[in-house]
N, C-alpha and C. Protein backbone atom coordinates (compact mmCIF):
# COMPACT_ATOMS: atom_id res chain seq x y z
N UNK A 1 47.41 -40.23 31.30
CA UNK A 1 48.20 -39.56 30.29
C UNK A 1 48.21 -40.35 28.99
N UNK A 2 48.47 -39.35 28.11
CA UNK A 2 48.65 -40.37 26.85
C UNK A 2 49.43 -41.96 26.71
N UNK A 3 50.69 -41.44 27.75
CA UNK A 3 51.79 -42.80 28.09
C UNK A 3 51.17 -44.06 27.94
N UNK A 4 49.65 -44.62 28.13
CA UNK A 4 48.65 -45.30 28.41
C UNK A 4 48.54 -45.74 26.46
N UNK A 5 48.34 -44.43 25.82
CA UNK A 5 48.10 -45.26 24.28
C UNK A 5 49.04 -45.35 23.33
N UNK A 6 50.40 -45.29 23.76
CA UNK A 6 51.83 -45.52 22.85
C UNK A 6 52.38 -46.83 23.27
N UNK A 7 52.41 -47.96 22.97
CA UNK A 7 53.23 -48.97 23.41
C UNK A 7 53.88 -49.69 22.31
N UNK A 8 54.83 -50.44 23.80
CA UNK A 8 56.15 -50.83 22.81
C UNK A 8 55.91 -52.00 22.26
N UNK A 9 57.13 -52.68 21.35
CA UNK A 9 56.59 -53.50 20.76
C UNK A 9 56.61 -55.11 21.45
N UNK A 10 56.40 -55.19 22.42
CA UNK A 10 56.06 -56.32 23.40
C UNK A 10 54.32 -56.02 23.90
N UNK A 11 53.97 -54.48 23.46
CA UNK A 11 52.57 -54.54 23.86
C UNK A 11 52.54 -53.80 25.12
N UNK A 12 53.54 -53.45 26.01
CA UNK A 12 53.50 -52.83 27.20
C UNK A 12 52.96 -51.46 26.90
N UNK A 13 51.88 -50.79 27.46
CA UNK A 13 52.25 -49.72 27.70
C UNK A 13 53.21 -49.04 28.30
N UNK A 14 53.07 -47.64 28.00
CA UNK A 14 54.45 -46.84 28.49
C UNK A 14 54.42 -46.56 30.01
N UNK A 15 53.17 -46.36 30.25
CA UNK A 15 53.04 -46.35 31.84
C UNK A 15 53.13 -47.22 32.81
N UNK A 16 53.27 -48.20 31.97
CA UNK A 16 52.88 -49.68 32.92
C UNK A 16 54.62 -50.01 33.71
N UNK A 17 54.36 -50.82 34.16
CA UNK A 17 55.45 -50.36 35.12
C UNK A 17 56.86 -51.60 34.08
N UNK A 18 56.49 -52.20 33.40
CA UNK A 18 57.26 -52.85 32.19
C UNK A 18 57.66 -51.71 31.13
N UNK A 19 56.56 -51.17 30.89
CA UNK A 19 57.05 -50.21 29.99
C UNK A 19 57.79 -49.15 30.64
N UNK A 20 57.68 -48.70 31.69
CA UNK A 20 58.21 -47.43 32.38
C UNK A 20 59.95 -47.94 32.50
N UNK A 21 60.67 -49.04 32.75
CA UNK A 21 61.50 -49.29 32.87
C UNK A 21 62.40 -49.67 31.60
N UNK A 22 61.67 -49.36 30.36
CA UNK A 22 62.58 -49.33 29.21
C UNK A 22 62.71 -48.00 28.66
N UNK A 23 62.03 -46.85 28.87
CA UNK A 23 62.37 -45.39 29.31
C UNK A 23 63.06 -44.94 29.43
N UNK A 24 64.23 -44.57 28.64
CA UNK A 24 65.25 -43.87 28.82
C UNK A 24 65.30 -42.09 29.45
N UNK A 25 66.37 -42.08 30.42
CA UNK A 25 65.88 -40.43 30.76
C UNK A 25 64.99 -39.89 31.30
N UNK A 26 63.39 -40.17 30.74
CA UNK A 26 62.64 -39.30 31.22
C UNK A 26 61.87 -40.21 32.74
N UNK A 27 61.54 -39.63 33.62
CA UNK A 27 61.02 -39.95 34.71
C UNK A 27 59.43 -39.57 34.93
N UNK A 28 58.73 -40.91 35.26
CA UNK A 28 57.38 -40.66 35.46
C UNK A 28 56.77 -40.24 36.91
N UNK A 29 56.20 -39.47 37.31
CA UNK A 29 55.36 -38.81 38.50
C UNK A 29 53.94 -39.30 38.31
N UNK A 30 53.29 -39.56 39.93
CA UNK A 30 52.22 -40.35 39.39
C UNK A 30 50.90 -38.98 39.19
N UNK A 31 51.73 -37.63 40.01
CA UNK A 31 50.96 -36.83 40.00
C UNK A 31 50.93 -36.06 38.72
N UNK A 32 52.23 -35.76 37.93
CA UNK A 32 52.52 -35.30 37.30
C UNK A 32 52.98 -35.79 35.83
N UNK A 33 52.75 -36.85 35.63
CA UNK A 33 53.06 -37.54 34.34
C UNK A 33 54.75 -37.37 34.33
N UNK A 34 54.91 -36.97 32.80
CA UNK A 34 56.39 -37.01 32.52
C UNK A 34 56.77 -35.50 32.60
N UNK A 35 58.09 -34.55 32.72
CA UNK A 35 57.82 -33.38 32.72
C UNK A 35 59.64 -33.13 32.48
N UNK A 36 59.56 -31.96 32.39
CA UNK A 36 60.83 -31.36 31.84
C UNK A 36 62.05 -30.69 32.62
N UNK A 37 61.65 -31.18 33.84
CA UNK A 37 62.23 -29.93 35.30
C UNK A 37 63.02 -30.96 35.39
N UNK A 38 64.06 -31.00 35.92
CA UNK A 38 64.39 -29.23 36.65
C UNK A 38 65.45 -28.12 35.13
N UNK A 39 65.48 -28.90 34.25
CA UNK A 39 66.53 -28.35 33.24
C UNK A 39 65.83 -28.74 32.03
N UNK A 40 64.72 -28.10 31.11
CA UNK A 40 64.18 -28.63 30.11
C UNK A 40 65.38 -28.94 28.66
N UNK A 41 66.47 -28.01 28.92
CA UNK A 41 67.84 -28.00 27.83
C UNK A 41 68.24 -28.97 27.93
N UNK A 42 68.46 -29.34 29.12
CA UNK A 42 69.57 -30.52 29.54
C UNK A 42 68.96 -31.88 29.28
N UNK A 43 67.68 -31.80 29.82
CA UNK A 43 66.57 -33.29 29.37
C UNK A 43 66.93 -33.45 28.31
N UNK A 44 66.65 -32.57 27.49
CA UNK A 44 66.37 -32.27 25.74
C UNK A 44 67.71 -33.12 25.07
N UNK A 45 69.04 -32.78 25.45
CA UNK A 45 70.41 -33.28 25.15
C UNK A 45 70.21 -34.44 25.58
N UNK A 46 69.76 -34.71 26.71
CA UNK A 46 70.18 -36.93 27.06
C UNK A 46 69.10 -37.06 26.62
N UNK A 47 67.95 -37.00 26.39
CA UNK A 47 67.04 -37.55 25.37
C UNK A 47 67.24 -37.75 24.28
N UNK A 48 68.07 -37.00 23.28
CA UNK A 48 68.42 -36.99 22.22
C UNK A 48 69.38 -37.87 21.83
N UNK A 49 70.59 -37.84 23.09
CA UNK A 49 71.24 -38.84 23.20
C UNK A 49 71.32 -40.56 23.35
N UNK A 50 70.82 -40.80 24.36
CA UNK A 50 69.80 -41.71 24.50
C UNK A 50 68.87 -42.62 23.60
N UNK A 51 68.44 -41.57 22.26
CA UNK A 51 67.84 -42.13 21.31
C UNK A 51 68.16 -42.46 19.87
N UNK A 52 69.35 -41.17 20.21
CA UNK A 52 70.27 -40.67 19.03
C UNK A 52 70.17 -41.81 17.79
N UNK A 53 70.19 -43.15 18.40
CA UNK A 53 70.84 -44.53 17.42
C UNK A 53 69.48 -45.83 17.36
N UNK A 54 68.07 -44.81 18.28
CA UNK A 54 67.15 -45.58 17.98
C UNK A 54 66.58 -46.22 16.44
N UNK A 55 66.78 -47.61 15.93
CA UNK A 55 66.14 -47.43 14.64
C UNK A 55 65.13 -46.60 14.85
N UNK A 56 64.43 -47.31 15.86
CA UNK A 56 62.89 -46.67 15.63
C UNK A 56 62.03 -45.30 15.18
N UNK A 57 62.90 -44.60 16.22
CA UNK A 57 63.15 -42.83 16.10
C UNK A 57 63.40 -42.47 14.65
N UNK A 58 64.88 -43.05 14.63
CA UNK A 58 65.31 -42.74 13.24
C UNK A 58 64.73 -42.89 11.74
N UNK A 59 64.26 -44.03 12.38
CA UNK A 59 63.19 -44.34 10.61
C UNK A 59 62.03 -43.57 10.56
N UNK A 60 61.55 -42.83 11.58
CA UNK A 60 60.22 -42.04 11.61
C UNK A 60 60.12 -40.57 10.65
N UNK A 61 59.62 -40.22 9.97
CA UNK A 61 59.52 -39.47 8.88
C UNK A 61 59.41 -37.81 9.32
N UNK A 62 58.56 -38.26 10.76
CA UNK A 62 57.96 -37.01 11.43
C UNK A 62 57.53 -37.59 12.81
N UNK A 63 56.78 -36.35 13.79
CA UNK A 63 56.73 -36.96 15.04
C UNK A 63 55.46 -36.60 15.02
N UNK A 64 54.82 -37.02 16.11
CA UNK A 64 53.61 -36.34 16.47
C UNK A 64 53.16 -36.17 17.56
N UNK A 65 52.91 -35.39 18.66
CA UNK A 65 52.82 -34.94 19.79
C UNK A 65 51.80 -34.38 20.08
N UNK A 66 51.43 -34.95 21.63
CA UNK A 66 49.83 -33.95 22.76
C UNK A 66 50.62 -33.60 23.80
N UNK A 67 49.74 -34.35 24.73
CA UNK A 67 49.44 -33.75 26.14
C UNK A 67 51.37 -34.53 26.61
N UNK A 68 51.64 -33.64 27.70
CA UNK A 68 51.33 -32.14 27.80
C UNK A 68 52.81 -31.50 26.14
N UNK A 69 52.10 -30.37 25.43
CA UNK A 69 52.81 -30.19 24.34
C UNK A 69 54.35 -29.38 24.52
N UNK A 70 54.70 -29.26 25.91
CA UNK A 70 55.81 -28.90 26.22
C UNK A 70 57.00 -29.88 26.20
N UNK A 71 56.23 -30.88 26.45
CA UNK A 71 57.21 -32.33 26.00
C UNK A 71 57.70 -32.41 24.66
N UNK A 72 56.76 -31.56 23.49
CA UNK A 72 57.16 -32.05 22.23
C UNK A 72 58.82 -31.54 22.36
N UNK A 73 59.05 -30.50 22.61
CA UNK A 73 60.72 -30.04 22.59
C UNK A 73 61.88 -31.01 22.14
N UNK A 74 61.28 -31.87 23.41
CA UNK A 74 62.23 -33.81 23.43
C UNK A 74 63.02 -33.88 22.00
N UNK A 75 61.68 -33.63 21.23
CA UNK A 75 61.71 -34.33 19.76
C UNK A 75 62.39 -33.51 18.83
N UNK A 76 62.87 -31.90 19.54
CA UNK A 76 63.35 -31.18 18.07
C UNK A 76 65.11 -31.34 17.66
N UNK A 77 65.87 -32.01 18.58
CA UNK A 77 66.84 -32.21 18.24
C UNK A 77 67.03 -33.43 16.97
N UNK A 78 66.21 -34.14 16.51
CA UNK A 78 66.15 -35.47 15.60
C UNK A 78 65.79 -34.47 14.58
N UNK A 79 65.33 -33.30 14.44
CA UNK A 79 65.53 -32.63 13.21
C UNK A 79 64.38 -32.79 11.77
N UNK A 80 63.31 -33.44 12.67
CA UNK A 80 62.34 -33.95 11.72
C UNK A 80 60.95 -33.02 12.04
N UNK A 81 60.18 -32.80 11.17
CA UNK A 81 58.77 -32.33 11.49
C UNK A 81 57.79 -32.76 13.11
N UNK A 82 57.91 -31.47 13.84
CA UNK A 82 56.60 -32.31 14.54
C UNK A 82 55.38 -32.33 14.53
N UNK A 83 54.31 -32.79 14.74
CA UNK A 83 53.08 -32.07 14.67
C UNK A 83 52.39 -32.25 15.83
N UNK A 84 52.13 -31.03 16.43
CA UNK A 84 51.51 -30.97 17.55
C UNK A 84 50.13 -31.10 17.59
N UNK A 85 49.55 -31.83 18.16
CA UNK A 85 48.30 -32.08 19.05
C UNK A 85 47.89 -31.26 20.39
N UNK A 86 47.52 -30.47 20.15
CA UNK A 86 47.13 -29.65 21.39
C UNK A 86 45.83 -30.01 21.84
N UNK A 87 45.49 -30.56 22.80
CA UNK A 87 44.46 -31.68 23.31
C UNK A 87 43.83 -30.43 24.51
């Protein structure tokens, strides 16, 4: 999955099992990557929450999003542009 080319700023990838544990909310499947079930609304709210006070998030201008593009959702409560990557 993409999780593999976003990392944090220690260098972890997101998949790696360092990076997977600073992950707020969302839960990784090894079959299934990251995903939105069982309540994609409800994810959407503690994700938002969760990040609500991220500098990081917050200073970002816009987002940008792929695989899988049902995930982008995550991102529409921060109220910023996304741009999807449909891979």
């Amino acid at each position: 999955g993409n999780c593999k080319h976003h990392h944090t700023k220690l260098g972890d990838d997101l998949c790696s099992e360092k990076g997977n544990k600073k992950i707020k909310v969302l839960r990784f499947d090894n079959k299934r990557g990251y995903g939105l079930d069982p309540c994609p609304s409800l994810l959407r709210e503690q994700f938002f929450e969760a990040y609500s006070d991220s500098f990081d998030l917050n200073s970002m201008d816009f987002f940008i999003c792929s695989h899988p593009v049902a995930n982008c959702e995550l991102y529409i409560p921060f109220g910023r542009p996304i741009i999807i990557y449909a891979t």
